[in-house]
C-alpha atoms as a PDB file:
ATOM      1  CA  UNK A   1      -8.179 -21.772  -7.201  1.00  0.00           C
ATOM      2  CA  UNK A   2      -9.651 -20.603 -10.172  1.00  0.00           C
ATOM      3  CA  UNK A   3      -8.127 -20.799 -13.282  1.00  0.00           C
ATOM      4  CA  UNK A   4      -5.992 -23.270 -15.121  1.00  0.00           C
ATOM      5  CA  UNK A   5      -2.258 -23.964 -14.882  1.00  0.00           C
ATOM      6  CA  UNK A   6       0.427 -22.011 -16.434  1.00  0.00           C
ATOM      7  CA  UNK A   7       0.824 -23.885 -19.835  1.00  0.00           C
ATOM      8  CA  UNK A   8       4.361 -24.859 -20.912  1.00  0.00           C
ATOM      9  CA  UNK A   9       4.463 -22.992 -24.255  1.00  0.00           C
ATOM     10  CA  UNK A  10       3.672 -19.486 -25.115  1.00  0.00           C
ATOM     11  CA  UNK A  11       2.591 -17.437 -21.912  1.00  0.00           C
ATOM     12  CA  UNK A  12       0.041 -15.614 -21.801  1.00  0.00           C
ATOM     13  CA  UNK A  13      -2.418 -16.548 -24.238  1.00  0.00           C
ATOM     14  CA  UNK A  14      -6.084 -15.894 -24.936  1.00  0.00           C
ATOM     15  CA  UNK A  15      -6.973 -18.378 -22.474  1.00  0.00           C
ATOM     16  CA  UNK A  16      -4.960 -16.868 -19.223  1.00  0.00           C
ATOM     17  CA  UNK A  17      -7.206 -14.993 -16.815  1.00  0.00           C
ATOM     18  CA  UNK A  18      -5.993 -11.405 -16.446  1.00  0.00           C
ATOM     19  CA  UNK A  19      -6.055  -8.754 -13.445  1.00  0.00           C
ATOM     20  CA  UNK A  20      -4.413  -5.590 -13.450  1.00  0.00           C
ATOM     21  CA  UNK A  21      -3.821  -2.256 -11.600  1.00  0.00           C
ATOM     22  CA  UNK A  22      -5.685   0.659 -12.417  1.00  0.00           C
ATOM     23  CA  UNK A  23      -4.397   4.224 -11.766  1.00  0.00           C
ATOM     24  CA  UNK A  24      -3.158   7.415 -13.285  1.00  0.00           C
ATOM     25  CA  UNK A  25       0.458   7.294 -12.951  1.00  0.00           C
ATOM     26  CA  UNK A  26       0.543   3.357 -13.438  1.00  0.00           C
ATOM     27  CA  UNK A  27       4.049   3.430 -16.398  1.00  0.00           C
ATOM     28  CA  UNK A  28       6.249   3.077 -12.863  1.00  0.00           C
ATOM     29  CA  UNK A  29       3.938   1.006 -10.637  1.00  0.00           C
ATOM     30  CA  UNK A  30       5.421  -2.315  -9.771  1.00  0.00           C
ATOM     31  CA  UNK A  31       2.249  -4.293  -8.785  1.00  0.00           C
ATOM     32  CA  UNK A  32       2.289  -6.024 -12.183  1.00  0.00           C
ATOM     33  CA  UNK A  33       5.552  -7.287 -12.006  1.00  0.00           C
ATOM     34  CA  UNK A  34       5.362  -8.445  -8.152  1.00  0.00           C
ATOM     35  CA  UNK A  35       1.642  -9.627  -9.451  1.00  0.00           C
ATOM     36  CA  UNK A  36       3.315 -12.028 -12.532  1.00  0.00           C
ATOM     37  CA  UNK A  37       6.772 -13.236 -10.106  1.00  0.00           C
ATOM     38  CA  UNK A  38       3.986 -14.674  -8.138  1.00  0.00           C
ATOM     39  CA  UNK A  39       1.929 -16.223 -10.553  1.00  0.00           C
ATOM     40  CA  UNK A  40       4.996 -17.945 -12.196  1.00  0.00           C
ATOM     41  CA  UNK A  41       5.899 -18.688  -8.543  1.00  0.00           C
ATOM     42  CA  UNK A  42       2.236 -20.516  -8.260  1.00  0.00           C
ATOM     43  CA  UNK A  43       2.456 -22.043 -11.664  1.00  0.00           C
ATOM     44  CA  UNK A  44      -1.145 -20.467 -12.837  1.00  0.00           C
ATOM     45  CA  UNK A  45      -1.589 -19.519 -15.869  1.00  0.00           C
ATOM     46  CA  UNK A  46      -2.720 -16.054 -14.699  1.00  0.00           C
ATOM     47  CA  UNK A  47      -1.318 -12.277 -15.998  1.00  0.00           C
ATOM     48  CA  UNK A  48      -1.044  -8.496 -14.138  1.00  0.00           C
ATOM     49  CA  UNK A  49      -0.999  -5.872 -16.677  1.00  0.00           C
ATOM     50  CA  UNK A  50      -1.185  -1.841 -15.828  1.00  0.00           C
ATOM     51  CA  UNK A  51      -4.173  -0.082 -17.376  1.00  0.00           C
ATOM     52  CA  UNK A  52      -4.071   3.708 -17.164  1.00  0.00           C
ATOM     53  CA  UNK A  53      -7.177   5.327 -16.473  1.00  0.00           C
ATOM     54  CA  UNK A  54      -7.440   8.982 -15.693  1.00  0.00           C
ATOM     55  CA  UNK A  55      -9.565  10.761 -13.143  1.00  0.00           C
ATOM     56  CA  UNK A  56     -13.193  10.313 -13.580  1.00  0.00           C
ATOM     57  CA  UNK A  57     -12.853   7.555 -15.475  1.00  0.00           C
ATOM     58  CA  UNK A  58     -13.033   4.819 -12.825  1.00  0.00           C
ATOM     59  CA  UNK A  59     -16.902   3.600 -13.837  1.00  0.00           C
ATOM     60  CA  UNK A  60     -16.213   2.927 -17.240  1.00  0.00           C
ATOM     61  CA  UNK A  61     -12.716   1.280 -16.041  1.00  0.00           C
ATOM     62  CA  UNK A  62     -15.307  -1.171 -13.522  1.00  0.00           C
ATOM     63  CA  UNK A  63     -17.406  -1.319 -16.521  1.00  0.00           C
ATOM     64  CA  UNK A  64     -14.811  -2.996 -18.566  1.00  0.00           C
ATOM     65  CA  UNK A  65     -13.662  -5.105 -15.908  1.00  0.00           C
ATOM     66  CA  UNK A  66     -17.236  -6.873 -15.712  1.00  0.00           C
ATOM     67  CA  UNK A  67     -17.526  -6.604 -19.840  1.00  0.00           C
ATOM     68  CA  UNK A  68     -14.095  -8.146 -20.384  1.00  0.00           C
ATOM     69  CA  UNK A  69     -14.039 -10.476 -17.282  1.00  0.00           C
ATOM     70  CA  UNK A  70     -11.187  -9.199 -15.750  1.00  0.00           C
ATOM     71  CA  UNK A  71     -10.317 -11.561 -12.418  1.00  0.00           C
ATOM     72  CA  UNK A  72      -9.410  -8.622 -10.600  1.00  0.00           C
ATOM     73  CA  UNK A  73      -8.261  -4.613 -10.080  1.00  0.00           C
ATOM     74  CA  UNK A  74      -5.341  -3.838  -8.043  1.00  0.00           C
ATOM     75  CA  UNK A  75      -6.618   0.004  -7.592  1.00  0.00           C
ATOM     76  CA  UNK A  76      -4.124   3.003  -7.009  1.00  0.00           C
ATOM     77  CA  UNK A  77      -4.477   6.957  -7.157  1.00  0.00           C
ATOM     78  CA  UNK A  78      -7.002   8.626  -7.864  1.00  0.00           C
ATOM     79  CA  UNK A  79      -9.594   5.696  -8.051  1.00  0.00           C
ATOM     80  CA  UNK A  80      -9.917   4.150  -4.345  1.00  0.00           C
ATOM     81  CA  UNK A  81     -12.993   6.225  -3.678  1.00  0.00           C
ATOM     82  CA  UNK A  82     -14.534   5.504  -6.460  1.00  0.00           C
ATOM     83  CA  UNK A  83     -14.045   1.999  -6.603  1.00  0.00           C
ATOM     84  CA  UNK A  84     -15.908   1.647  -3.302  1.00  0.00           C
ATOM     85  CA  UNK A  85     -19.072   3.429  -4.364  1.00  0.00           C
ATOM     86  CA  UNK A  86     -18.579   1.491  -7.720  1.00  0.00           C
ATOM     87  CA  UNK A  87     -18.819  -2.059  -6.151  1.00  0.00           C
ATOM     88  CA  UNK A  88     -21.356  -4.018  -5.494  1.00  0.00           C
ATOM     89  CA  UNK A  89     -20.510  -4.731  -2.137  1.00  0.00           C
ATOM     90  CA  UNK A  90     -17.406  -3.812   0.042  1.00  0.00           C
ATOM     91  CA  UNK A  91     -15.336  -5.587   2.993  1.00  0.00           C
ATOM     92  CA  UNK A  92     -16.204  -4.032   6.280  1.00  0.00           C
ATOM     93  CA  UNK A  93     -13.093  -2.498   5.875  1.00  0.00           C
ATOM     94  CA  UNK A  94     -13.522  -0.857   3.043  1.00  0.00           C
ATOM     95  CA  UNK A  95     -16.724   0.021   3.810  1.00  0.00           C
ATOM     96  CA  UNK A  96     -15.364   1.671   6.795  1.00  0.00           C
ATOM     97  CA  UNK A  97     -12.242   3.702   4.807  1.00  0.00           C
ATOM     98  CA  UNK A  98     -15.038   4.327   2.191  1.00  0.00           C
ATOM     99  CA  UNK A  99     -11.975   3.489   0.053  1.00  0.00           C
ATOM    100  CA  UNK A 100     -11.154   0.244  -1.727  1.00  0.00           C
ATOM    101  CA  UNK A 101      -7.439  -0.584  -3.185  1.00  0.00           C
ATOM    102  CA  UNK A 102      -8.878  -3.926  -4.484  1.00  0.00           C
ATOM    103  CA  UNK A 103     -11.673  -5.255  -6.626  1.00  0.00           C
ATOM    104  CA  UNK A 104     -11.884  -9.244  -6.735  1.00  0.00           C
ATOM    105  CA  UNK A 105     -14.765 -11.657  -7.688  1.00  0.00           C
ATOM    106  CA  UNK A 106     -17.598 -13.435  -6.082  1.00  0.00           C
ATOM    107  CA  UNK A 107     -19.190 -14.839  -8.681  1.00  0.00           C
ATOM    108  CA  UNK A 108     -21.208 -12.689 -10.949  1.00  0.00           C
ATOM    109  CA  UNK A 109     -20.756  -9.240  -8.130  1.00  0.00           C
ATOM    110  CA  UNK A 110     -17.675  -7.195  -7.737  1.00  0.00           C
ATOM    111  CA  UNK A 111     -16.466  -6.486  -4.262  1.00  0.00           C
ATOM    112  CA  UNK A 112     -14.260  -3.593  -3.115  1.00  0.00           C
ATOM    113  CA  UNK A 113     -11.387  -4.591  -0.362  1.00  0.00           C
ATOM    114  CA  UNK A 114      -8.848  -2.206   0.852  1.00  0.00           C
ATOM    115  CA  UNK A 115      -5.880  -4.438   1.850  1.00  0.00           C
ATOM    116  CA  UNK A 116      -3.698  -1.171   2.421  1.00  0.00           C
ATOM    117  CA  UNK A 117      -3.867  -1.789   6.636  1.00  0.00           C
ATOM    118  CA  UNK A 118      -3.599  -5.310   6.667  1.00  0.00           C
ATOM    119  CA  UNK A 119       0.170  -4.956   4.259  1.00  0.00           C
ATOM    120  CA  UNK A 120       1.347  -2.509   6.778  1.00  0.00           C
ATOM    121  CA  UNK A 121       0.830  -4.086   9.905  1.00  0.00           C
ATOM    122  CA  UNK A 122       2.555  -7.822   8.094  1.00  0.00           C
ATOM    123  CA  UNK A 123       5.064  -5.475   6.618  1.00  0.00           C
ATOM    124  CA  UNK A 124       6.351  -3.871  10.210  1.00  0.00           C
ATOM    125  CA  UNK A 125       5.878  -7.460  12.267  1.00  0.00           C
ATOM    126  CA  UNK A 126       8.155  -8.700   9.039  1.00  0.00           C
ATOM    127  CA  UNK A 127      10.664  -6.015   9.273  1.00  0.00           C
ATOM    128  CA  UNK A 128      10.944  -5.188  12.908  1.00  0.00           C
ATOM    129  CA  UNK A 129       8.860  -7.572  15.329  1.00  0.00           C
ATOM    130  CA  UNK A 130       6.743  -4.742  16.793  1.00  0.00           C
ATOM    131  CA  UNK A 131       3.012  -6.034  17.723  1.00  0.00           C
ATOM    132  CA  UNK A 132       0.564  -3.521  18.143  1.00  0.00           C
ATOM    133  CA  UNK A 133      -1.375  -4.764  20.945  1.00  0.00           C
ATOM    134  CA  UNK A 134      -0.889  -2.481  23.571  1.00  0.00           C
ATOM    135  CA  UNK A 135       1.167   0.101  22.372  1.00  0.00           C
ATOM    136  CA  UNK A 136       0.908   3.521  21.431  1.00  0.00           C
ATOM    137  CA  UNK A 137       1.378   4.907  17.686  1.00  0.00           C
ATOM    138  CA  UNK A 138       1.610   8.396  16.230  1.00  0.00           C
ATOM    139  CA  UNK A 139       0.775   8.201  12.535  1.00  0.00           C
ATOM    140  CA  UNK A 140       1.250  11.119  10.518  1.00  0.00           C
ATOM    141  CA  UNK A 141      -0.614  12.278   7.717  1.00  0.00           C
ATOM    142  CA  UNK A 142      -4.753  11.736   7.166  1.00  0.00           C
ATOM    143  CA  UNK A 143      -5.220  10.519   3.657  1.00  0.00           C
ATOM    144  CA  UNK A 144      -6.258   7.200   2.609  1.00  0.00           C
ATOM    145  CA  UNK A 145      -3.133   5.295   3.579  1.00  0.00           C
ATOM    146  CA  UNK A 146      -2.841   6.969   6.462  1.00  0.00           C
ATOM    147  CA  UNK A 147      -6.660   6.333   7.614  1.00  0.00           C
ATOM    148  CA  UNK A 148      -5.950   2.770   6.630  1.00  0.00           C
ATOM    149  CA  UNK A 149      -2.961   2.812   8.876  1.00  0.00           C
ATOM    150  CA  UNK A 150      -4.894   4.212  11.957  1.00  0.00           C
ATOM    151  CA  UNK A 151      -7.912   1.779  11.509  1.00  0.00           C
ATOM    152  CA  UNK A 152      -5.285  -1.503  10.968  1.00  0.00           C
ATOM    153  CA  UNK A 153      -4.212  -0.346  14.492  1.00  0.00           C
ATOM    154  CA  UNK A 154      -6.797   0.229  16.440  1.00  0.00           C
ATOM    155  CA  UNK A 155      -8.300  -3.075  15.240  1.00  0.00           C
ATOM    156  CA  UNK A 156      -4.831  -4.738  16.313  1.00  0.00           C
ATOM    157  CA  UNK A 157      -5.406  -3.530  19.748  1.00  0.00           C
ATOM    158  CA  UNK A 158      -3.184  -0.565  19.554  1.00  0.00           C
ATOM    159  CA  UNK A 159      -3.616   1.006  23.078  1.00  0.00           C
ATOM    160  CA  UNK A 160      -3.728   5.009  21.537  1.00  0.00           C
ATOM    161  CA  UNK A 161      -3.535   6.335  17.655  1.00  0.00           C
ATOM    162  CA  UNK A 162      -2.164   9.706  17.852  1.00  0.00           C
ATOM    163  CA  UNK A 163      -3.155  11.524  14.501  1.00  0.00           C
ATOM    164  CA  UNK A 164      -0.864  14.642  13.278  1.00  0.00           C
ATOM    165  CA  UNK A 165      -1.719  16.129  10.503  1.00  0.00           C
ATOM    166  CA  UNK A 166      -1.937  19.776   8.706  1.00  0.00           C
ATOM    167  CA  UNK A 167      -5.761  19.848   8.799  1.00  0.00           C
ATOM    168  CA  UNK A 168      -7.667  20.113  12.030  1.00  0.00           C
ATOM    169  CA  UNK A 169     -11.025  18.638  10.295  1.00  0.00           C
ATOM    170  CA  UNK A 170      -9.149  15.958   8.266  1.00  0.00           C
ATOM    171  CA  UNK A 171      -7.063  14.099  11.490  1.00  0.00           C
ATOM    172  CA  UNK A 172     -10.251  14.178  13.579  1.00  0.00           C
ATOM    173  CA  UNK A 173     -11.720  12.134  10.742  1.00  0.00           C
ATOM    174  CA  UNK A 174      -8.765   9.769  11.186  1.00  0.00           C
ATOM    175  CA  UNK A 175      -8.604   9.638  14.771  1.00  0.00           C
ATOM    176  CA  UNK A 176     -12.429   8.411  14.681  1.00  0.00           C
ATOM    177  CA  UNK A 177     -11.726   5.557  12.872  1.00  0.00           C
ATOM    178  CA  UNK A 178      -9.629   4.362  16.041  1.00  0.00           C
ATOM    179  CA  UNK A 179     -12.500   4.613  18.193  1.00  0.00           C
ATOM    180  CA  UNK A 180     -11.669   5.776  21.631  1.00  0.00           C
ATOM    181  CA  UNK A 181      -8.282   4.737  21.064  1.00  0.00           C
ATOM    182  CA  UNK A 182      -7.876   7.512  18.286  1.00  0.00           C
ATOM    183  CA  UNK A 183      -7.430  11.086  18.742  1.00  0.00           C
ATOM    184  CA  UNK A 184      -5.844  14.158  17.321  1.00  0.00           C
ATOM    185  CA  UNK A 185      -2.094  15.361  18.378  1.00  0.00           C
ATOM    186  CA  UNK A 186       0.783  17.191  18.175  1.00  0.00           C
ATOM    187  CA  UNK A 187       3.945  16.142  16.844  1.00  0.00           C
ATOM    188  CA  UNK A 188       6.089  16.783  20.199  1.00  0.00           C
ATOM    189  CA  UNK A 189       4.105  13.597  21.357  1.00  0.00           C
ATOM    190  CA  UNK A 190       5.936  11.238  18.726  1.00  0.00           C
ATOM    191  CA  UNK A 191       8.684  10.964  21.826  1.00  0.00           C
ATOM    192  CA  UNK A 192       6.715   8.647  23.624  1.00  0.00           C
ATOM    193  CA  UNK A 193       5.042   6.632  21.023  1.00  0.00           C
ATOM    194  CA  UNK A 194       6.062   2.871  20.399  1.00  0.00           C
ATOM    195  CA  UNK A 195       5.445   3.251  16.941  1.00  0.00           C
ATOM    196  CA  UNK A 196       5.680   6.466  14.810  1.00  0.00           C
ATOM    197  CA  UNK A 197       4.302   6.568  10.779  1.00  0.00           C
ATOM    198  CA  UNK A 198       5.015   8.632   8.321  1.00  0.00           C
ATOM    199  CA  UNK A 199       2.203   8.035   5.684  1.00  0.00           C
ATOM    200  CA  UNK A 200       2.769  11.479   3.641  1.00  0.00           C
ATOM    201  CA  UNK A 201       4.517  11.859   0.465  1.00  0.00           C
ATOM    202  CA  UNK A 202       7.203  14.131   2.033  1.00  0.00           C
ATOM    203  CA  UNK A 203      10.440  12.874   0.943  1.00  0.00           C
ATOM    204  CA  UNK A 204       9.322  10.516  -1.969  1.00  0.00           C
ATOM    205  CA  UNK A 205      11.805  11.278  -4.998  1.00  0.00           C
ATOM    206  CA  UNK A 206      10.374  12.474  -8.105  1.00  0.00           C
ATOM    207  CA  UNK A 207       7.650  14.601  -6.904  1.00  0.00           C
ATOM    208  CA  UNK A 208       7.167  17.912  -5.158  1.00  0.00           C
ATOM    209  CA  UNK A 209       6.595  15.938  -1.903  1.00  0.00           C
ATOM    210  CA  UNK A 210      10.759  15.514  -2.040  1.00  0.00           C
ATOM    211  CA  UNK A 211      11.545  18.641  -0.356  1.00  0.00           C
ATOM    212  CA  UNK A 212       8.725  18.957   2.088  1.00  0.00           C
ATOM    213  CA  UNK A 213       9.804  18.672   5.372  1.00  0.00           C
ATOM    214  CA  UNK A 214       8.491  15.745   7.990  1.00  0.00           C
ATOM    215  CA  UNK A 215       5.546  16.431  10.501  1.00  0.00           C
ATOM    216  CA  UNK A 216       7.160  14.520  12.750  1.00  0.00           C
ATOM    217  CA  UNK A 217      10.888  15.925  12.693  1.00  0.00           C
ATOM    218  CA  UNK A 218      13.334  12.836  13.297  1.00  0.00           C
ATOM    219  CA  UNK A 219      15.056  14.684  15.971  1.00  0.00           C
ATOM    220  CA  UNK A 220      11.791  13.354  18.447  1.00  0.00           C
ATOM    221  CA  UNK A 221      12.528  10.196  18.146  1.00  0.00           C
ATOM    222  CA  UNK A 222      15.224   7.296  19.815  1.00  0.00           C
ATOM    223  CA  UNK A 223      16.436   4.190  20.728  1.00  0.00           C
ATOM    224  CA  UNK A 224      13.466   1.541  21.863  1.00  0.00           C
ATOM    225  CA  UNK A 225      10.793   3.145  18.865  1.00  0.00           C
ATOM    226  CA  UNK A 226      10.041   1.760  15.790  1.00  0.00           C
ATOM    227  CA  UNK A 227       9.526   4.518  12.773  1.00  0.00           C
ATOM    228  CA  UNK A 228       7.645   3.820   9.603  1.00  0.00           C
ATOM    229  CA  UNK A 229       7.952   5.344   6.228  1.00  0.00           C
ATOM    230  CA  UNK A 230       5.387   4.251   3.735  1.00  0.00           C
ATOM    231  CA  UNK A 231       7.023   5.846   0.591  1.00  0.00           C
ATOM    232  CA  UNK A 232       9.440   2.991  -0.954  1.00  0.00           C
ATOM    233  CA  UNK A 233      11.185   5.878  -3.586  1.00  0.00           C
ATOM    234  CA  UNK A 234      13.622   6.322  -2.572  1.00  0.00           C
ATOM    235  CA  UNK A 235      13.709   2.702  -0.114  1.00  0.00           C
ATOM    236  CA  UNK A 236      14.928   4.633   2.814  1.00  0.00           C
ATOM    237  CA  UNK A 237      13.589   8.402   2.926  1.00  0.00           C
ATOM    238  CA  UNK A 238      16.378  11.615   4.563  1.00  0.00           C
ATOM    239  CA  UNK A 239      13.770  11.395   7.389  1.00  0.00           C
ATOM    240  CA  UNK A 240      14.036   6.948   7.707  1.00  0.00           C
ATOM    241  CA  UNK A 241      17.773   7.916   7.766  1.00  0.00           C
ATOM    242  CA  UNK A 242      17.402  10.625  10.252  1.00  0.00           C
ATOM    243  CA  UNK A 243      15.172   8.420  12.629  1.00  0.00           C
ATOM    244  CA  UNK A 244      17.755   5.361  12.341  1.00  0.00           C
ATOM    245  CA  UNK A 245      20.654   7.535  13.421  1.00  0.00           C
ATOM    246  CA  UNK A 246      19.161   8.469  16.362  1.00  0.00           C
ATOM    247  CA  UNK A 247      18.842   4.887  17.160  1.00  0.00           C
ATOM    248  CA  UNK A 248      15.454   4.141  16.024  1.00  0.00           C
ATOM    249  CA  UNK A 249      14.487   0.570  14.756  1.00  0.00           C
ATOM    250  CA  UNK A 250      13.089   1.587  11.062  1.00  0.00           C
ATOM    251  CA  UNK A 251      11.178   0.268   7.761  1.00  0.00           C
ATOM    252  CA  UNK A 252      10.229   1.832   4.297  1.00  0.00           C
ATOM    253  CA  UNK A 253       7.168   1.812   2.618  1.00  0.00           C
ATOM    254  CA  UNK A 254       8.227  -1.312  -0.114  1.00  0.00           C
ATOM    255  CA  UNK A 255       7.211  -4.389   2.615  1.00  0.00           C
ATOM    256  CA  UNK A 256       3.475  -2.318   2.615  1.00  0.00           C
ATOM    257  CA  UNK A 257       3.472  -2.867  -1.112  1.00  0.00           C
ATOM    258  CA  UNK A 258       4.509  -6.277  -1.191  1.00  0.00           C
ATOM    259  CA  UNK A 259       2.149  -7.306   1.564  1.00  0.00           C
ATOM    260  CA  UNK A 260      -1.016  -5.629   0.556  1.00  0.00           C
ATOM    261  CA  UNK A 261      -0.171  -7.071  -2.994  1.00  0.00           C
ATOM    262  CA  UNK A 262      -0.179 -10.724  -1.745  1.00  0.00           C
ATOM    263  CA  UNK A 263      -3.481 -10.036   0.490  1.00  0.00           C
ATOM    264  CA  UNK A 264      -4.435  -9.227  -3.460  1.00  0.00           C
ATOM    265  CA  UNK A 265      -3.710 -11.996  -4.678  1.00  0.00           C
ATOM    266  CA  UNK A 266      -5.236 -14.339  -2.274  1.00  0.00           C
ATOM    267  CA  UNK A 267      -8.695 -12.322  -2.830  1.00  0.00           C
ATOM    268  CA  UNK A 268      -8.227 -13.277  -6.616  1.00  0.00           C
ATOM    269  CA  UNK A 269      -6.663 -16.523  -6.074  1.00  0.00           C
ATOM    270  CA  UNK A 270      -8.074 -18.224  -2.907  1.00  0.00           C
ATOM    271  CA  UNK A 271      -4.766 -19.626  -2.261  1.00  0.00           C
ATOM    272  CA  UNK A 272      -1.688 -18.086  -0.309  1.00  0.00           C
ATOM    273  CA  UNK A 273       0.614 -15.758  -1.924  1.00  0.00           C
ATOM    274  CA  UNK A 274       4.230 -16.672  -2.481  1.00  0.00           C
ATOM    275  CA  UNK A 275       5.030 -13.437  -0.896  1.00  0.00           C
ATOM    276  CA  UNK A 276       9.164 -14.557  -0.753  1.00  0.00           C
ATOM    277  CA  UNK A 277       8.534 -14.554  -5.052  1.00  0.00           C
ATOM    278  CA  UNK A 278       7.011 -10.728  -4.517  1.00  0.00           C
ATOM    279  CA  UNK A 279       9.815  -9.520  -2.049  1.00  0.00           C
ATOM    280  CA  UNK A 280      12.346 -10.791  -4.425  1.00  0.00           C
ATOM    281  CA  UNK A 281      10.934  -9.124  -7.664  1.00  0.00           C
ATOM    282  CA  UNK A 282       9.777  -6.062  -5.669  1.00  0.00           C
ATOM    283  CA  UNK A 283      13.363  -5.500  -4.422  1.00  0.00           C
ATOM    284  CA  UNK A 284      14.369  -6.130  -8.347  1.00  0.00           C
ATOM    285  CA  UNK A 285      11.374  -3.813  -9.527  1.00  0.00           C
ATOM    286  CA  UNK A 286      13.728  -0.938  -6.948  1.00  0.00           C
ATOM    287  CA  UNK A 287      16.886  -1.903  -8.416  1.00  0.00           C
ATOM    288  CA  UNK A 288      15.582  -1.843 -12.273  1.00  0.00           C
ATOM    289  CA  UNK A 289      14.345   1.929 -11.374  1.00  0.00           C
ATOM    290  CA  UNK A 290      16.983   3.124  -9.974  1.00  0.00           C
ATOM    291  CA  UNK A 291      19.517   2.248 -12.545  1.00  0.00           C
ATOM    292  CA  UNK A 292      16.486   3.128 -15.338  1.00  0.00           C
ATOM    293  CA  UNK A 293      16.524   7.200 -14.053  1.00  0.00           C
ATOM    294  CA  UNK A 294      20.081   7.393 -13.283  1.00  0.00           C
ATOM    295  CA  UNK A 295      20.483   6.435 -16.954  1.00  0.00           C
ATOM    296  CA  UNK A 296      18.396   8.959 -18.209  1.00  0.00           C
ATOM    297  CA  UNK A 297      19.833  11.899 -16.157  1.00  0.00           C
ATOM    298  CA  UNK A 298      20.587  14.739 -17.881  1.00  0.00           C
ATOM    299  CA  UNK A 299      24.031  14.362 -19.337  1.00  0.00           C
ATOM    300  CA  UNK A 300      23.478  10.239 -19.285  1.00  0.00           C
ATOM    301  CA  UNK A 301      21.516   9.335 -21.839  1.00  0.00           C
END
């Protein structure tokens, strides 16, 4: 591991390294504080801070991150593209999403990751047991967590990856990065699928995306499936509910976050995340929200 242990005075200091998450909302993201639980939880004197940076601005953000030595970039909306093409090299993975949620170190080069498939598939084995080997998934949606979704699966030896989404030309580009297990769909087909993903915004509080309804109604699936939200605002989403009522084994979208965080970490690090630390201080992170905005309600404050 690089880096030197968390000192026992003042923390941080001048001399901790620093890494960060870049994006544009970043006030509400929670990486940094399931990033710092885990340092602490490590005992490294390392430090996660959020660093706005608007759209466009992603080169000068890389820029700074070679200038000021920055360990690594946790990278969020509207960057992932551009951190890819800003790299010096990528992960196959990446390279294949042409989208990288990660920049870490190799010595003097910056290399673009995309850990976004990897934290999905750990989060649903954590949550529910389902294996994809073999099975048969219908992921909704075709933007970049959903084409890291599809491409996690097919490389886990997902028998078929059914993309549904509103754009013919956009879920064929999906579908192909399944190989011959991908192909485009309908929702009706969500009935028979092991495994059924919602990776739109629809239902995520705060946003437009709260009112929009499902692709995949709720009402298609049952008892024996396992459905996956990956919005974690609110933790379980009307259509989460819906699913679990019709018997439905489900999972939000906070185990991807914690997951694809630690795979983060141990880019940065080269040592195993502490990813019990990160589950606890995500789940806090929730909490701490929650309260925070029902606070500030109109007629609360």
């Amino acid at each position: 591991m690089t880096g030197p242990l968390r000192p026992t005075g003042d923390w941080p200091s001048a001399a901790s390294a620093v890494v960060g998450v870049m994006g544009d909302p970043v006030d509400h993201s929670l990486s940094p504080l399931v990033h710092n639980a885990a340092f602490a939880a490590m005992g490294v004197d390392w430090v996660s801070v959020g660093f706005r940076v608007r759209a466009g601005d992603a080169e000068g953000a890389v820029t700074g991150m070679r200038a000021l030595g920055l360990r690594g970039l946790s990278v969020t909306m509207p960057h992932k593209e551009a951190a890819a093409a800003l790299a010096d090299r990528c992960s196959p993975t990446a390279a294949a999403l042409g989208a990288a949620n990660c920049l870490a170190r190799d010595g003097d080069l910056i290399v673009g990751h995309n850990t976004d498939g990897e934290g999905f598939l750990a989060a649903v084995r954590r949550a529910t047991g389902f294996e994809p080997e073999g099975a048969g998934a219908v992921v909704a949606g075709a933007g970049g967590a959903a084409r890291a979704v599809v491409l996690a699966l097919a490389q886990a030896g997902a028998r078929q990856v059914v993309v549904v989404a509103r754009t013919g030309r956009r879920a064929a580009a999906a579908a192909a990065l399944a190989g011959s297990a991908g192909r485009t769909g309908v929702p009706e087909e969500a009935a028979d699928a092991d495994l059924v993903v919602d990776a739109t915004p629809a239902g995520m509080a705060g946003t437009p995306a709260a009112a929009e309804p499902p692709l995949v109604p709720a009402a298609l699936l049952g008892a024996g499936q396992v459905a996956a939200d990956l919005v974690y605002h609110p933790l379980v989403t009307p259509w989460l509910a819906a699913a679990s009522a019709r018997g439905a084994t489900t999972t939000g979208g906070l185990g991807m976050l914690v997951h694809q965080a630690a795979a983060q970490l141990s880019l940065w690090t080269g040592h195993d995340a502490p990813v019990e630390a990160m589950w606890q201080a995500a789940q806090r992170g929730v909490q701490a929200d929650r309260h925070e905005r029902h606070d500030e309600a109109p007629g609360r404050r």
